[in-house]
Protein backbone atom coordinates (compact mmCIF):
# COMPACT_ATOMS: atom_id res chain seq x y z
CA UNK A 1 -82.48 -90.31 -143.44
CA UNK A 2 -80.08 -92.44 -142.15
CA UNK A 3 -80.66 -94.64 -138.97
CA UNK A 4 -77.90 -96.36 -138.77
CA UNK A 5 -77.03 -96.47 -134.70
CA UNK A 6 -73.20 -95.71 -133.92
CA UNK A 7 -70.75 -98.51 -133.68
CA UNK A 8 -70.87 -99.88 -130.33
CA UNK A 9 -67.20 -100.84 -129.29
CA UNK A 10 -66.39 -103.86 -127.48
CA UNK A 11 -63.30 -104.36 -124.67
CA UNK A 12 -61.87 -107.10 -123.12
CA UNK A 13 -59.84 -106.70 -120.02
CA UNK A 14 -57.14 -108.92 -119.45
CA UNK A 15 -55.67 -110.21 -116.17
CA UNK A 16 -54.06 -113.35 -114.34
CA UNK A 17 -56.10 -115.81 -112.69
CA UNK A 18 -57.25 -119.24 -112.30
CA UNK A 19 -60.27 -121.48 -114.33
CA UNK A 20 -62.38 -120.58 -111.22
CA UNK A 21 -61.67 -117.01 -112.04
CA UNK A 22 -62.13 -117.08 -115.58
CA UNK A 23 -65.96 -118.42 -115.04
CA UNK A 24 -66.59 -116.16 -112.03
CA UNK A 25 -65.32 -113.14 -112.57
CA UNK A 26 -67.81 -110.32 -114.02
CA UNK A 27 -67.55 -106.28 -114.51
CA UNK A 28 -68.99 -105.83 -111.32
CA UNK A 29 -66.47 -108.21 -108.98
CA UNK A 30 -63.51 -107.76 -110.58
CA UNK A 31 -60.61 -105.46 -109.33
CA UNK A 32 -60.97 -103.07 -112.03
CA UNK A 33 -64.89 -102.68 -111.13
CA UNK A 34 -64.24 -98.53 -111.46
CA UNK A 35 -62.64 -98.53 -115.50
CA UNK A 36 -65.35 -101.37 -116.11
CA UNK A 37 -67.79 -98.32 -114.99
CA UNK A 38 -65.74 -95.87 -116.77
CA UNK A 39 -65.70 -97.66 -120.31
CA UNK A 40 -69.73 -98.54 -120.08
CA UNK A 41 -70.64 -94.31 -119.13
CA UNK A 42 -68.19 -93.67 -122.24
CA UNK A 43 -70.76 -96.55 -124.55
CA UNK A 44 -67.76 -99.15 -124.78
CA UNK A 45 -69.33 -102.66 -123.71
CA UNK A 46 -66.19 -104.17 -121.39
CA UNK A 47 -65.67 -107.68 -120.62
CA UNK A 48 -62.55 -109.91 -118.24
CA UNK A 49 -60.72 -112.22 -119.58
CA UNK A 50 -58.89 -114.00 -116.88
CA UNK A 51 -55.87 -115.22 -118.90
CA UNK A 52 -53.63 -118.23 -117.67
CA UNK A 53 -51.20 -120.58 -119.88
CA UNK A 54 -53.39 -123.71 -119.27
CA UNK A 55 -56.53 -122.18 -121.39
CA UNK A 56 -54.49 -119.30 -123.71
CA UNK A 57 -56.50 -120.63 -126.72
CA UNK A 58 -59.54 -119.92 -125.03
CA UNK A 59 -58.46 -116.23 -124.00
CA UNK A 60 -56.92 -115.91 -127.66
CA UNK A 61 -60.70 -116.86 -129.38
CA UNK A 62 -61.92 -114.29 -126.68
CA UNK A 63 -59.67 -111.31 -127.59
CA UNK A 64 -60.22 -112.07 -131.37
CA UNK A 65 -64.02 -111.12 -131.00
CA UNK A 66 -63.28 -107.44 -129.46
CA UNK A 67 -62.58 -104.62 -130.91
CA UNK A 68 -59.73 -104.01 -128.25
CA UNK A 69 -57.90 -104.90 -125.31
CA UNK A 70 -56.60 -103.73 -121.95
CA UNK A 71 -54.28 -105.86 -120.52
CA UNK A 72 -53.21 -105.54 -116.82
CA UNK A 73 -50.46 -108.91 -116.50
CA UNK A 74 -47.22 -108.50 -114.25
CA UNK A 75 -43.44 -109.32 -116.00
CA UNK A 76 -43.27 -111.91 -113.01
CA UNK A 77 -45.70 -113.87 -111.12
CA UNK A 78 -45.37 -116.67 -108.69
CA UNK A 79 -42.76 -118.04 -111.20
CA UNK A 80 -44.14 -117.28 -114.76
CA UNK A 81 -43.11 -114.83 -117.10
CA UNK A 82 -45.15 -112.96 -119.62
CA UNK A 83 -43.14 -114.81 -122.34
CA UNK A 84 -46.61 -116.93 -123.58
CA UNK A 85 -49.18 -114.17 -123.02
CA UNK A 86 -46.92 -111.53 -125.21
CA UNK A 87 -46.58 -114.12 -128.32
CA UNK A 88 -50.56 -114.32 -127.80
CA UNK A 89 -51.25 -110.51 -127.65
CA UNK A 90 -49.05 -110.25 -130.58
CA UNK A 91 -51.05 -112.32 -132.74
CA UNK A 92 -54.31 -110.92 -131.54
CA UNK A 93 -53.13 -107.63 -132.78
CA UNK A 94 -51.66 -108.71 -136.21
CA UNK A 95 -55.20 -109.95 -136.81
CA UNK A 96 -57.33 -106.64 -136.14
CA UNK A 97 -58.01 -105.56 -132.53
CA UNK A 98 -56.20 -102.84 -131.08
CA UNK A 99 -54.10 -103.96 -127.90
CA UNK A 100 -52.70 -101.79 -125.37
CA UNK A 101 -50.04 -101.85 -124.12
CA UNK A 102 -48.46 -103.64 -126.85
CA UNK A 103 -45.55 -106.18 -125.91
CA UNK A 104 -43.34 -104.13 -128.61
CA UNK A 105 -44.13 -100.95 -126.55
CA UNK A 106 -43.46 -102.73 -123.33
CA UNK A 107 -40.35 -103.42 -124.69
CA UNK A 108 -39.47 -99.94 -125.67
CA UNK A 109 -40.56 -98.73 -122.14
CA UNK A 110 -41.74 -100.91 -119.46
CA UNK A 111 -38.30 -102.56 -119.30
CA UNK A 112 -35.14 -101.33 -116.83
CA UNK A 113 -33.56 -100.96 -120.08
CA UNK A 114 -35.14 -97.86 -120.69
CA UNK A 115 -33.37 -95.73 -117.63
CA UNK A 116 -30.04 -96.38 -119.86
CA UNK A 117 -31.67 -95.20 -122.89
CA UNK A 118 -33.06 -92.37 -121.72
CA UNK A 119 -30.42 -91.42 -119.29
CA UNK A 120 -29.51 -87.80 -120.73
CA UNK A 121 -32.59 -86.70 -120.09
CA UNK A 122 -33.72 -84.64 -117.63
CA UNK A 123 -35.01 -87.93 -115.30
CA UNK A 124 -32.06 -89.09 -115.85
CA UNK A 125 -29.06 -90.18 -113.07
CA UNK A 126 -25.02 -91.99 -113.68
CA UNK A 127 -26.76 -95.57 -115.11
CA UNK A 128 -25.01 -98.01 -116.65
CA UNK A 129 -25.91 -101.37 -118.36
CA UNK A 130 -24.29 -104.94 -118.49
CA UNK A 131 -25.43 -107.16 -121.47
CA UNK A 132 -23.62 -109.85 -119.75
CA UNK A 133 -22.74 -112.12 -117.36
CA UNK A 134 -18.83 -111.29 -118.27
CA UNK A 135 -19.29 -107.59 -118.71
CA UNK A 136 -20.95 -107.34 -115.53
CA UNK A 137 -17.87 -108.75 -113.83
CA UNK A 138 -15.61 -107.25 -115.42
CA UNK A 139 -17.06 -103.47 -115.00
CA UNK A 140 -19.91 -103.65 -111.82
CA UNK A 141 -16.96 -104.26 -109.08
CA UNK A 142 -14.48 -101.22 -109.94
CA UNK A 143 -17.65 -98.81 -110.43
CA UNK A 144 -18.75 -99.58 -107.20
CA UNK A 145 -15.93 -98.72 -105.52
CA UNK A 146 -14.83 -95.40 -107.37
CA UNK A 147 -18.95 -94.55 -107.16
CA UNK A 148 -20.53 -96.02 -103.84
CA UNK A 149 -23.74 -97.48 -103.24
CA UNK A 150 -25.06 -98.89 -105.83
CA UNK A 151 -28.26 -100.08 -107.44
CA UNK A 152 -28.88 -103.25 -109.59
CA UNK A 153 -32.18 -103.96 -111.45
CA UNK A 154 -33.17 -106.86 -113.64
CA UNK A 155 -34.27 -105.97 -116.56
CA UNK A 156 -37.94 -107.39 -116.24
CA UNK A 157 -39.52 -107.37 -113.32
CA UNK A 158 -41.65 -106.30 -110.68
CA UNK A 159 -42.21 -106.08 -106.81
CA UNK A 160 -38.86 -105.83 -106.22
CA UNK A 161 -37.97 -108.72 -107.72
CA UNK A 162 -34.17 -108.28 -109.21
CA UNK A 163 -33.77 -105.04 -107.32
CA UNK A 164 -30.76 -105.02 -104.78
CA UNK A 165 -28.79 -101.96 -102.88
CA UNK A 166 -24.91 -102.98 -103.53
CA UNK A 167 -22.34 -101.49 -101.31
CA UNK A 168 -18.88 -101.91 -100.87
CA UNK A 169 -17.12 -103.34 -97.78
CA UNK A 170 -13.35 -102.78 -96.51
CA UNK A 171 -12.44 -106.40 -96.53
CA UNK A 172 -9.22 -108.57 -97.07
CA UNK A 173 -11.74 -110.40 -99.49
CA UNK A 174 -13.94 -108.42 -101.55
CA UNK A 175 -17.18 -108.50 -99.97
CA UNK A 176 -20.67 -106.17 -100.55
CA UNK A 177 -23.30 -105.85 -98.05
CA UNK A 178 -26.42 -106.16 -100.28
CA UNK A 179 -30.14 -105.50 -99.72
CA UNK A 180 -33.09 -106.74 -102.27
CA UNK A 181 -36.09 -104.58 -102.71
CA UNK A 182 -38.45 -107.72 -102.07
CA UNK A 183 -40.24 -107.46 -99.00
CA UNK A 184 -39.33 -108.69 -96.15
CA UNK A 185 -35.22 -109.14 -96.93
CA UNK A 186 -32.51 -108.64 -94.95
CA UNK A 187 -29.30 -106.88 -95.79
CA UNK A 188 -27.10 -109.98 -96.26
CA UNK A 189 -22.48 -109.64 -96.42
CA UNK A 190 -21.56 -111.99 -98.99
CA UNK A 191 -18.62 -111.93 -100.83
CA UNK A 192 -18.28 -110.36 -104.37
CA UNK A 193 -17.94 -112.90 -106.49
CA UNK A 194 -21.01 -114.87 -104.61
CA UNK A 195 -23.12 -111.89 -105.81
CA UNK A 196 -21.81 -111.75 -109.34
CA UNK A 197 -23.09 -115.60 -109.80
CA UNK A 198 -25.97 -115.10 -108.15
CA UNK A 199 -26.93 -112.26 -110.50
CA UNK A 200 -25.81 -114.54 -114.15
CA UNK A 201 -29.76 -116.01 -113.75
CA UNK A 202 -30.73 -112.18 -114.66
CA UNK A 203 -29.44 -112.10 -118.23
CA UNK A 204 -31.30 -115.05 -119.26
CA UNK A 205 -34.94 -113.96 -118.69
CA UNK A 206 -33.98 -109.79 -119.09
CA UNK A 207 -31.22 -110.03 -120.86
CA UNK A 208 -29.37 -107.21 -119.36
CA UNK A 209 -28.85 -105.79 -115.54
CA UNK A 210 -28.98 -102.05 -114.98
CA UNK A 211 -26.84 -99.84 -112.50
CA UNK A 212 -27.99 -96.88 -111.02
CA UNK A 213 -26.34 -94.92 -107.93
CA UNK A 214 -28.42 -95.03 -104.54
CA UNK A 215 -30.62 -92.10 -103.85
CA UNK A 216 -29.78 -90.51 -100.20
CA UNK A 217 -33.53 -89.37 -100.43
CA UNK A 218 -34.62 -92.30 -100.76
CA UNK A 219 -36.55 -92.22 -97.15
CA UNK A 220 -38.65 -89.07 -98.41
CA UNK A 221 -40.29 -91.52 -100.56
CA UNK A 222 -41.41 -92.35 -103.89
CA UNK A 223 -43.68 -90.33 -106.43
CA UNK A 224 -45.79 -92.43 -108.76
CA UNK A 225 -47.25 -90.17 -111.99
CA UNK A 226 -49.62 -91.85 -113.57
CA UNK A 227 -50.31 -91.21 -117.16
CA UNK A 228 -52.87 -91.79 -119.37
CA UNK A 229 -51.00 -91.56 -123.30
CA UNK A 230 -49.12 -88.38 -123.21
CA UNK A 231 -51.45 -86.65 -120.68
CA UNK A 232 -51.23 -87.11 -116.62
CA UNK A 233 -53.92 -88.57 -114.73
CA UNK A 234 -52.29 -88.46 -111.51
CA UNK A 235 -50.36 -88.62 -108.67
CA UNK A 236 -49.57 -91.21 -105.85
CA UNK A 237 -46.95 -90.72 -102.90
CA UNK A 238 -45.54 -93.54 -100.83
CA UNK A 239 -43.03 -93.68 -98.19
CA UNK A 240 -41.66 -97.10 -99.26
CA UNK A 241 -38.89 -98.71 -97.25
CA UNK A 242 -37.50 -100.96 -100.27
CA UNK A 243 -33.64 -100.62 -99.74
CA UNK A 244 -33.94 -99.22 -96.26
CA UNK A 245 -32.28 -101.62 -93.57
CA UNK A 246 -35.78 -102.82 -91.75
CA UNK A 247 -35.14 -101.90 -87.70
CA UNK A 248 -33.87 -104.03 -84.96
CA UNK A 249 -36.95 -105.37 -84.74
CA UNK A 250 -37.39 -106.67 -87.83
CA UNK A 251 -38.90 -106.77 -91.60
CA UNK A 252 -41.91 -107.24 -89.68
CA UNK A 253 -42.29 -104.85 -87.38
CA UNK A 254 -44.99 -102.25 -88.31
CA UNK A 255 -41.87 -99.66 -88.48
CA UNK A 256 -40.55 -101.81 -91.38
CA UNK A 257 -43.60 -101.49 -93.51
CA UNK A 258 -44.33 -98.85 -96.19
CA UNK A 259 -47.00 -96.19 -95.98
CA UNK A 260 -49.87 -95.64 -97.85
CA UNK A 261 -49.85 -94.46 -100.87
CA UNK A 262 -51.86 -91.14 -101.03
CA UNK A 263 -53.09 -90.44 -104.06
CA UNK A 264 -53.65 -87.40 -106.01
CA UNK A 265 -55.51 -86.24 -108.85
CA UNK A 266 -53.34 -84.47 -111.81
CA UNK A 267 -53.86 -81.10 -110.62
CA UNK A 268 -52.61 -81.48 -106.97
CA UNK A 269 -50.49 -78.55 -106.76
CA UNK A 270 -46.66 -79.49 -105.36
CA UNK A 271 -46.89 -81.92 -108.24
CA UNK A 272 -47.69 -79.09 -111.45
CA UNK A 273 -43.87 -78.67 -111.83
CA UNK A 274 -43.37 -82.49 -112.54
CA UNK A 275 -46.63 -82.69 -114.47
CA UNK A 276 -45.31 -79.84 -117.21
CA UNK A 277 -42.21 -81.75 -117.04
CA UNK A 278 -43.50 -84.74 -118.05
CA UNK A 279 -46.16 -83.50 -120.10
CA UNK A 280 -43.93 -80.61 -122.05
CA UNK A 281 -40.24 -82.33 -121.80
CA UNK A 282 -39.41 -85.95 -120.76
CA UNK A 283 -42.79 -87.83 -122.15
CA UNK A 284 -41.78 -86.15 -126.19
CA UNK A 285 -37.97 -86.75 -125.52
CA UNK A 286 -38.67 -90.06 -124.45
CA UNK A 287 -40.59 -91.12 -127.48
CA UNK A 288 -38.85 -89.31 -129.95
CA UNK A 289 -35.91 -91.30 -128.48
CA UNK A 290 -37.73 -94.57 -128.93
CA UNK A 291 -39.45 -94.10 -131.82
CA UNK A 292 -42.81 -94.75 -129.99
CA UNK A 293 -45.81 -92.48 -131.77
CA UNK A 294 -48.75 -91.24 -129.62
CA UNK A 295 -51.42 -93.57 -130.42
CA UNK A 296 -48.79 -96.69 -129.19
CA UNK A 297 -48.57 -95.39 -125.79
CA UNK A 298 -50.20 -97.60 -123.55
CA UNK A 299 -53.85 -96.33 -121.91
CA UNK A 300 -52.54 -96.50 -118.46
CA UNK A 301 -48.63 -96.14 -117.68
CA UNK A 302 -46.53 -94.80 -114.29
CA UNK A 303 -43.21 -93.27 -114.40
CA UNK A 304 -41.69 -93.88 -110.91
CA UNK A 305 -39.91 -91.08 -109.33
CA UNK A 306 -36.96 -90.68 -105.85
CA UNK A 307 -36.58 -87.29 -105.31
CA UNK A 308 -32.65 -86.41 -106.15
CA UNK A 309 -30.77 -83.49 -104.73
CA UNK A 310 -32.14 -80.12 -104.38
CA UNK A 311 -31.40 -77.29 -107.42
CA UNK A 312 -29.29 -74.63 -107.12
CA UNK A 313 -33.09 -72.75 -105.56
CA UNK A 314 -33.96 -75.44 -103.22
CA UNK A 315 -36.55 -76.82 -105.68
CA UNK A 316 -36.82 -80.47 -105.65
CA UNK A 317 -35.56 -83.04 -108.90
CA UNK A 318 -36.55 -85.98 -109.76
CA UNK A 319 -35.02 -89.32 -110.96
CA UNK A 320 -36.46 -92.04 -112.83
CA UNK A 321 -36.23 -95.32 -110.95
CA UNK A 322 -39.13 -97.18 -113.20
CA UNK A 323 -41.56 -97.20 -116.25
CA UNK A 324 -44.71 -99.47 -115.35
CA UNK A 325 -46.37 -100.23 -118.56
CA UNK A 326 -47.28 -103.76 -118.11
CA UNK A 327 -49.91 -103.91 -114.90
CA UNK A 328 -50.33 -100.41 -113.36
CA UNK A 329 -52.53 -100.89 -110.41
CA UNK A 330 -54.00 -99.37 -108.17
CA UNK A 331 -54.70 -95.87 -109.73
CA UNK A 332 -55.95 -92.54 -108.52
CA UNK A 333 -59.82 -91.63 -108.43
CA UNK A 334 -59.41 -89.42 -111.64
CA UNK A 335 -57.61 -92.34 -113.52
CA UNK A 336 -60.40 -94.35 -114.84
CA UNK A 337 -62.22 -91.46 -116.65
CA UNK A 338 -58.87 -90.68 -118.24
CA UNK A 339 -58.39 -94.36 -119.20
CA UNK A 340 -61.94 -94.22 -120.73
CA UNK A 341 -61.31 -91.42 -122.67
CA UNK A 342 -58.03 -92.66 -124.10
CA UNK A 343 -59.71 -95.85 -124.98
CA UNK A 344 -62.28 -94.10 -126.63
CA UNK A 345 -59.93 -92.21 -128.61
CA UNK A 346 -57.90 -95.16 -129.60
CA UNK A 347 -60.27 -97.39 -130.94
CA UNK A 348 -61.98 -94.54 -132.88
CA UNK A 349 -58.77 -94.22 -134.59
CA UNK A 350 -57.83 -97.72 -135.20
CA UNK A 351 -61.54 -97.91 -136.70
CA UNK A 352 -60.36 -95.21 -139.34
């Protein structure tokens, strides 16, 4: 008879912090306490790894002794780029454990870039994309004033870092009134070709700037669907005020600030007709597009919605505005089982 017990897989979970974090932080304190639950009820022993530039070959001898990794790191923060941690993770998975979400599938997905490429499809909206600083001023100026309000994203980033509302003004000298998506700003007039420069800094880090036309919905909110691989594992709605004009009062005031976002588990029903679309339509197109296979998608992704105009039967549509694959946080209640299972799944496979 054979005894043998069952391979017992082992996780790390990878996030930013500081060499105070990196000793202190357990399963139990850390943000993620709920998939660190998750992963243990489904027999995977989890572990942080607090990853920062100053001790990478620490995290890298780390990573090397799981069987797989999780990693939860923002494109942007306070100043540093993922450029480091991604030449890591790829190492780490040339030499054996399975790493989600891989900085070749970030790439594909998690980047602007990807409302371009996968603009015909049914998230799609009028995008365009400059791949550089000349391009950009030679085509963004007369689409914005045959197309109106405008909206220009950096190809990398996140809290609305590179995000800015771009309209047109009926000035002797060209001139845009412009809005960024980071908290807190204030729609500024500058002139045109003030923008254009100080938008050059964008094709350095992303390498390209995307254009998308301004949703008029834009105040009904935003519609976060979380997915787990291929499958949905939820739903979060948020009245954001990102490229609203904040009141009189201020980016301040409490009018100025963003709702909650009120999350909801994959079966909430005024989502279902979204869920088969993502599920059934956009999720396949979008992978056939990009040549991404099933078992590369990342454990935990969002696809960001604004609802666009009404159908011809009053039925809401939907346009992409974002693809989080690098650090998608926080997550519905139903989330971390989902994560669990996909893990499970994953490293099963990359066993075989």
């Amino acid at each position: 008879m054979d005894t043998k017990s069952p391979h017992r897989y082992s996780l790390a979970i990878v996030s930013r912090g500081d060499a105070d974090a990196r000793r202190n932080t357990t399963p139990q304190n850390s943000r993620f306490v709920r998939v660190f639950e998750a992963l243990a009820a489904a027999g995977i022993d989890a572990q942080p790894a607090i990853y920062d530039e100053s001790f990478a070959e620490a995290v890298r001898e780390q990573l090397l002794g799981v069987d797989g990794v999780l990693v939860w790191v923002d494109p942007i923060h306070q100043g540093k780029t993922r450029a480091e941690l991604d030449a890591l993770l790829r190492d780490v998975a040339a030499r054996g454990p399975w790493v989600s979400a891989h900085p070749d599938v970030i790439l594909k997905m998690g980047v602007k870039e990807v409302l371009y490429r996968t603009r015909h499809l049914g998230w799609g909206a009028d995008t365009h994309r400059y791949d550089s600083a000349a391009a950009f001023r030679a085509e963004f100026p007369p689409r914005l004033q045959a197309a109106g309000p405008r909206v220009l994203k950096q190809n990398r980033g996140n809290g609305g870092q590179g995000v800015w509302k771009v309209e047109a003004l009926a000035n002797a000298v060209p001139t845009v009134r412009v809005l960024h998506a980071l908290r807190g700003s204030l729609p500024e007039d500058v002139p045109l070709e003030a923008f254009l420069a100080r938008c050059e800094p964008y094709f350095g880090w992303g390498g390209c700037i995307i254009d998308q036309p301004f949703q008029p919905r834009l105040p009904d909110g935003m519609i976060r669907c979380y997915m787990s691989g291929a499958k949905v594992a939820g739903f979060g709605h948020q009245l954001i005020k990102a490229l609203i004009p904040p009141p009189a009062e201020g980016p301040d005031a409490p009018e100025a600030q963003p709702g909650p976002r009120v999350m909801h588990g994959p079966d909430a029903p005024q989502f279902q007709a979204l869920r088969r679309s993502m599920e059934e339509e956009w999720t396949p197109q979008m992978m056939e597009l990009l040549s991404i296979n099933e078992a590369s998608l990342p454990v935990i992704w969002d696809a960001d919605f604004l609802f666009g105009p009404r159908n011809a039967d009053g039925a809401d549509t939907y346009v992409l505005c974002e693809i989080n694959a690098s650090s998608c946080f926080a997550i519905p209640d139903q989330a971390p089982a989902a994560i669990a299972r996909t893990v499970s799944e994953r490293l099963v496979g990359a066993k075989r």
